[in-house]
Protein backbone atom coordinates (compact mmCIF):
# COMPACT_ATOMS: atom_id res chain seq x y z
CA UNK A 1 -130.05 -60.15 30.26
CA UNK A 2 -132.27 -58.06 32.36
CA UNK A 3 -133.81 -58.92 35.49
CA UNK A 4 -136.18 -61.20 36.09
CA UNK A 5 -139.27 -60.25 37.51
CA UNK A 6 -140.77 -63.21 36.91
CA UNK A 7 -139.87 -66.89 38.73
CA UNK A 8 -139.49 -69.65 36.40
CA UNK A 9 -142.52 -71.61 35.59
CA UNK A 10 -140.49 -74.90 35.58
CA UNK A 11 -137.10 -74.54 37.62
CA UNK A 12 -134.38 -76.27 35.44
CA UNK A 13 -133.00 -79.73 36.30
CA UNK A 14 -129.65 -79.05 38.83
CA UNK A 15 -127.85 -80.77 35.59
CA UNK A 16 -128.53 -78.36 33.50
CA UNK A 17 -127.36 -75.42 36.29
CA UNK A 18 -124.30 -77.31 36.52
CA UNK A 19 -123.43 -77.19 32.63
CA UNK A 20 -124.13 -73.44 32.53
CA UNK A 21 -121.80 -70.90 31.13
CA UNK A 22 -120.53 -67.39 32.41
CA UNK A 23 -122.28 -65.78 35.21
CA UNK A 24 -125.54 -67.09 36.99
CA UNK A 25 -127.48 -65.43 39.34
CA UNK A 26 -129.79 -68.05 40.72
CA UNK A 27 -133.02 -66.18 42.65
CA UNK A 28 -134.47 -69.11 45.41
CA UNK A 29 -137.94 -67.41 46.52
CA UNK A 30 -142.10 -67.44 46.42
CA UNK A 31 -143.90 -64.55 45.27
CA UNK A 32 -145.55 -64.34 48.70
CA UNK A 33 -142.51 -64.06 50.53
CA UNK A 34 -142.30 -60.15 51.82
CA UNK A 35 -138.45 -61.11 52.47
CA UNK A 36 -138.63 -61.31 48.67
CA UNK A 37 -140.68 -58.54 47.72
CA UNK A 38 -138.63 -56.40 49.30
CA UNK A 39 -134.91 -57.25 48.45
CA UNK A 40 -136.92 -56.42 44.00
CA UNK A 41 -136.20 -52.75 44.17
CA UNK A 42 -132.34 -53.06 45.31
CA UNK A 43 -131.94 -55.87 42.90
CA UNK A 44 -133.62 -54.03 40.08
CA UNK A 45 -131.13 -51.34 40.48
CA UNK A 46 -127.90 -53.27 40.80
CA UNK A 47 -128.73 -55.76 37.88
CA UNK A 48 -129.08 -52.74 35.26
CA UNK A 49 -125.28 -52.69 35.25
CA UNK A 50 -125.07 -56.18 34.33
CA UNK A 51 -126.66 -57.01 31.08
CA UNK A 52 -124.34 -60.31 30.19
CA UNK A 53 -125.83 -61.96 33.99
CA UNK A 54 -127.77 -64.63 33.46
CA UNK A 55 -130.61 -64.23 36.24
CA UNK A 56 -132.91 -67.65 37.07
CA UNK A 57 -135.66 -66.67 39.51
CA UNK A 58 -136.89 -70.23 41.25
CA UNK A 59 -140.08 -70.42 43.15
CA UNK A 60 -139.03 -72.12 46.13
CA UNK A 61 -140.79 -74.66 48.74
CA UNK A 62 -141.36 -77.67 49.81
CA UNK A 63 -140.56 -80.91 47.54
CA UNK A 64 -138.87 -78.55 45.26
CA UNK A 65 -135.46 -80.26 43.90
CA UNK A 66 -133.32 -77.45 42.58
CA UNK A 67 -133.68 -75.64 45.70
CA UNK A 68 -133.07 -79.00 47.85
CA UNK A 69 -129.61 -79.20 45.87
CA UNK A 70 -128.71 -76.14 46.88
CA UNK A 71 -129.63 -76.79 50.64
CA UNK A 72 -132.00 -73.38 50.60
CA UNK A 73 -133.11 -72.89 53.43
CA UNK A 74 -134.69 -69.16 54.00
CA UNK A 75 -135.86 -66.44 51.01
CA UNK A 76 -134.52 -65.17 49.00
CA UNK A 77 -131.19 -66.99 48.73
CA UNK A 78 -129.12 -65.61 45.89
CA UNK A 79 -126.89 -68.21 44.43
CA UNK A 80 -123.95 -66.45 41.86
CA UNK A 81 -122.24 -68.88 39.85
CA UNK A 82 -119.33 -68.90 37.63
CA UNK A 83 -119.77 -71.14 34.77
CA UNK A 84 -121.94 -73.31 36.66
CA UNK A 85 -120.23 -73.50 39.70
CA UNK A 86 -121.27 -71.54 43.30
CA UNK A 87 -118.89 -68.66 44.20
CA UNK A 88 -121.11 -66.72 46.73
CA UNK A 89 -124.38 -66.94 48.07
CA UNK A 90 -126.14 -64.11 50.39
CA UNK A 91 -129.44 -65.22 52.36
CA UNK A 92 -131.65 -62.00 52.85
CA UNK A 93 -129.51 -59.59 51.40
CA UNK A 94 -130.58 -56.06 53.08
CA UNK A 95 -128.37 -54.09 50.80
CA UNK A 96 -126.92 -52.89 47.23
CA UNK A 97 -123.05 -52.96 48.33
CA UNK A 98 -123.56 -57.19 49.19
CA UNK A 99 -124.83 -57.86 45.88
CA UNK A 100 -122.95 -55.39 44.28
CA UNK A 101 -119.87 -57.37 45.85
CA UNK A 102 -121.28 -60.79 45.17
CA UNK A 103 -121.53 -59.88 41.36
CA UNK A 104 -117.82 -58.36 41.16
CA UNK A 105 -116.68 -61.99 42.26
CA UNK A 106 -118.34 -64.26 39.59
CA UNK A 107 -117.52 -61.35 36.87
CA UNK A 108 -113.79 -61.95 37.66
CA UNK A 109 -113.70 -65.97 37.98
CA UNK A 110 -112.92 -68.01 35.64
């Protein structure tokens, strides 16, 4: 899968996040968030080199359960998951080498 340049127009239940298989990028953010905005170009360029990631982009905010679950609490917050399960998470990310590193762990766990 590609990347996601689009957030979700209903985030999924955290039920079906749990039950999900492979690797997971989950994207916490808003579209107004210049945090956000900015970290698009680096992810853009790291994500080509994984096709098989599955990549959820979640509008975040207030009220907003999936994100509670995951106790978000600034944008973006990248969640990686192995088969439904959290392996790393990066808050802000500011470069291609943490995400690059972040991906190498849920590609190897199993």
């Amino acid at each position: 899968m590609t990347m996601n340049e689009v957030y979700v127009e209903i985030e999924p239940a955290r039920a079906q996040i749990d039950m999900l298989d492979g690797p997971t990028l989950l994207e916490f953010g808003s579209p107004t968030c210049g945090h956000c905005r900015a970290v698009q170009p680096i992810m853009a360029s790291v994500l080509t080199d994984h096709p098989s990631l599955r990549h959820i982009k979640i509008a975040d905010g207030r009220g907003r359960p999936l994100g509670r679950s995951f106790k978000v609490k600034l944008w973006p917050t990248l969640v990686f998951l192995s088969d439904g399960r959290e392996v790393v998470r990066l808050i802000r990310p500011s470069d291609a080498i943490e995400i690059r590193n972040a991906l190498a762990q849920i590609s190897t766990t199993k």
